[in-house]
N, C-alpha and C. Protein backbone atom coordinates (compact mmCIF):
# COMPACT_ATOMS: atom_id res chain seq x y z
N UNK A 1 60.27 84.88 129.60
CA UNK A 1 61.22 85.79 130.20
C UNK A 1 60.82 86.08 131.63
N UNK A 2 61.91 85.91 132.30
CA UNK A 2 61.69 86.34 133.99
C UNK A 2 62.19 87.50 133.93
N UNK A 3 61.79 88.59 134.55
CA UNK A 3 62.73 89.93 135.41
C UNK A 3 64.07 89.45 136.25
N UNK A 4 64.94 90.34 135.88
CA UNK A 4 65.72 90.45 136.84
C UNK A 4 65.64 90.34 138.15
N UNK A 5 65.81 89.50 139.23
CA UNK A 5 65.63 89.61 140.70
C UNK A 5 64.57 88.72 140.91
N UNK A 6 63.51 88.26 140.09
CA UNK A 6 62.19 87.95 140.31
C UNK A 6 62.54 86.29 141.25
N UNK A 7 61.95 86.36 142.14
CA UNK A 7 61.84 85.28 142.88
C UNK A 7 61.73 83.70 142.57
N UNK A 8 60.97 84.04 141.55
CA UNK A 8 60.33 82.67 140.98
C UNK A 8 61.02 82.12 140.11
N UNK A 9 62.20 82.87 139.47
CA UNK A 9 62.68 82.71 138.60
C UNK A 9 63.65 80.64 138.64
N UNK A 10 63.78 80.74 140.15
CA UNK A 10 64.32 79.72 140.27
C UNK A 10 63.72 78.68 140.50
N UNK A 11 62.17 78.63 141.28
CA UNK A 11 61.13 77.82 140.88
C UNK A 11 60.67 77.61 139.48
N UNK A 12 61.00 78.33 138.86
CA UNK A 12 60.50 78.15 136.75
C UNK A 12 61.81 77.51 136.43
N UNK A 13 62.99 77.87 136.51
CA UNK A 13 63.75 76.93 135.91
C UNK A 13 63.94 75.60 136.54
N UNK A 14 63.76 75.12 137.75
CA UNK A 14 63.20 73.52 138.09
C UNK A 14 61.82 73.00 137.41
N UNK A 15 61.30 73.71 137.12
CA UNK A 15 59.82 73.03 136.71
C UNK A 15 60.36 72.76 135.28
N UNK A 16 60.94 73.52 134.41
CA UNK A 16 61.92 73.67 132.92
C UNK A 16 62.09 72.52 132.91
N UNK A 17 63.50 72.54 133.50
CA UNK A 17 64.56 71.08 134.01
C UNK A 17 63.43 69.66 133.97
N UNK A 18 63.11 69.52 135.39
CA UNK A 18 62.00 68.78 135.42
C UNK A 18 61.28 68.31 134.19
N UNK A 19 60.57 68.97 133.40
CA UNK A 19 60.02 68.93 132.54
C UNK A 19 60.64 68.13 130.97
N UNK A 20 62.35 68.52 130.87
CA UNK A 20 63.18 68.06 130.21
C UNK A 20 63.52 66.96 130.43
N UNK A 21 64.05 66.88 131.90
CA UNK A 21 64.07 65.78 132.19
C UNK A 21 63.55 64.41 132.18
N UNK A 22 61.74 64.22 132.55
CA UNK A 22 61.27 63.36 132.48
C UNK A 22 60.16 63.17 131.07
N UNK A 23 60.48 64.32 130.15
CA UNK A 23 60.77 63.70 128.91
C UNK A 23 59.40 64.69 128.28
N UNK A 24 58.78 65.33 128.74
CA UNK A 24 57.34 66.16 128.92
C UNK A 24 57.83 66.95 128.00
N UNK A 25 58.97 67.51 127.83
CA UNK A 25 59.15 68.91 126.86
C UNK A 25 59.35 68.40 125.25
N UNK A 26 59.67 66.88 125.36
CA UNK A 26 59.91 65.99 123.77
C UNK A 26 58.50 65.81 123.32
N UNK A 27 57.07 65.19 124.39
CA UNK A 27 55.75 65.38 124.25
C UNK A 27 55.23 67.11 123.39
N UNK A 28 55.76 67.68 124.35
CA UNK A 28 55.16 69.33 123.51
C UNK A 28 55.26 69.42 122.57
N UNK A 29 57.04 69.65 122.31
CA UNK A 29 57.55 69.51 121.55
C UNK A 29 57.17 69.29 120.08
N UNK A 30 56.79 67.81 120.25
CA UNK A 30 56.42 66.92 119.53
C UNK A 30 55.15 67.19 118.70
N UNK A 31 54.07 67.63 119.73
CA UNK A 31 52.63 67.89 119.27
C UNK A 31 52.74 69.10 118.15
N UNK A 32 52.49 69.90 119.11
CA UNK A 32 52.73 71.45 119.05
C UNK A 32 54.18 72.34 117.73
N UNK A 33 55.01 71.96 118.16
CA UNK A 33 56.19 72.57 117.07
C UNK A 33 57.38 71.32 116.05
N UNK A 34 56.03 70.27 115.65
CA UNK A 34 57.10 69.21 115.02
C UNK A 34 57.35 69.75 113.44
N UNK A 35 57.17 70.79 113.32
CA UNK A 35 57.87 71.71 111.92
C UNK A 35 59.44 71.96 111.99
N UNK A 36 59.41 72.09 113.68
CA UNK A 36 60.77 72.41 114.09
C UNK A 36 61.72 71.41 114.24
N UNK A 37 62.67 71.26 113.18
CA UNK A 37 63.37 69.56 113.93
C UNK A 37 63.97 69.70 115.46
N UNK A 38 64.13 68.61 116.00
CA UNK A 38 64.32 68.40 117.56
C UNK A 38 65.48 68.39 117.64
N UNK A 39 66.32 69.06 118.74
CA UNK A 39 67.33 69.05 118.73
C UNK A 39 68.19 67.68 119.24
N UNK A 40 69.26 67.58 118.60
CA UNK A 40 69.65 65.92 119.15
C UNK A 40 70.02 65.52 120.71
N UNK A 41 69.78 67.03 121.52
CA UNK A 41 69.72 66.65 123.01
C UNK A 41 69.03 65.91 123.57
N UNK A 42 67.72 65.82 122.69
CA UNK A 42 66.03 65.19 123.06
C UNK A 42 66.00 63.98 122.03
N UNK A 43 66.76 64.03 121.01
CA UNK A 43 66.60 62.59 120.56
C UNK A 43 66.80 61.39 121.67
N UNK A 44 67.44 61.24 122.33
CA UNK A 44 67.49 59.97 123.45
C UNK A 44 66.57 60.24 124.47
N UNK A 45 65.59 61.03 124.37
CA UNK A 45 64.22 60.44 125.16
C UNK A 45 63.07 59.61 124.45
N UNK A 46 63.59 59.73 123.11
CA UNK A 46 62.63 59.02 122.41
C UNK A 46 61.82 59.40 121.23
N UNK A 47 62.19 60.52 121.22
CA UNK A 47 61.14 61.59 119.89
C UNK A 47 61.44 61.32 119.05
């Protein structure tokens, strides 16, 4: 959670993006919460 107004807020959601994007959040994902099924947005990176 960001604050309201907080500056950074828009530097954290590019790093997010980014992160989705080049496929890093299907890695986490993957390790970390594979109890959780993946949503089929992230199936076509490869998970």
């Amino acid at each position: 959670m960001v604050r309201e107004g907080d500056e950074r807020k828009e530097q954290i959601d590019g790093v997010i993006e980014d992160m989705v994007l080049d496929g890093e959040w299907v890695k986490i994902k993957s390790d970390y919460f594979e109890a959780v099924p993946l949503s089929e947005i992230f199936r076509e990176k490869g998970a």
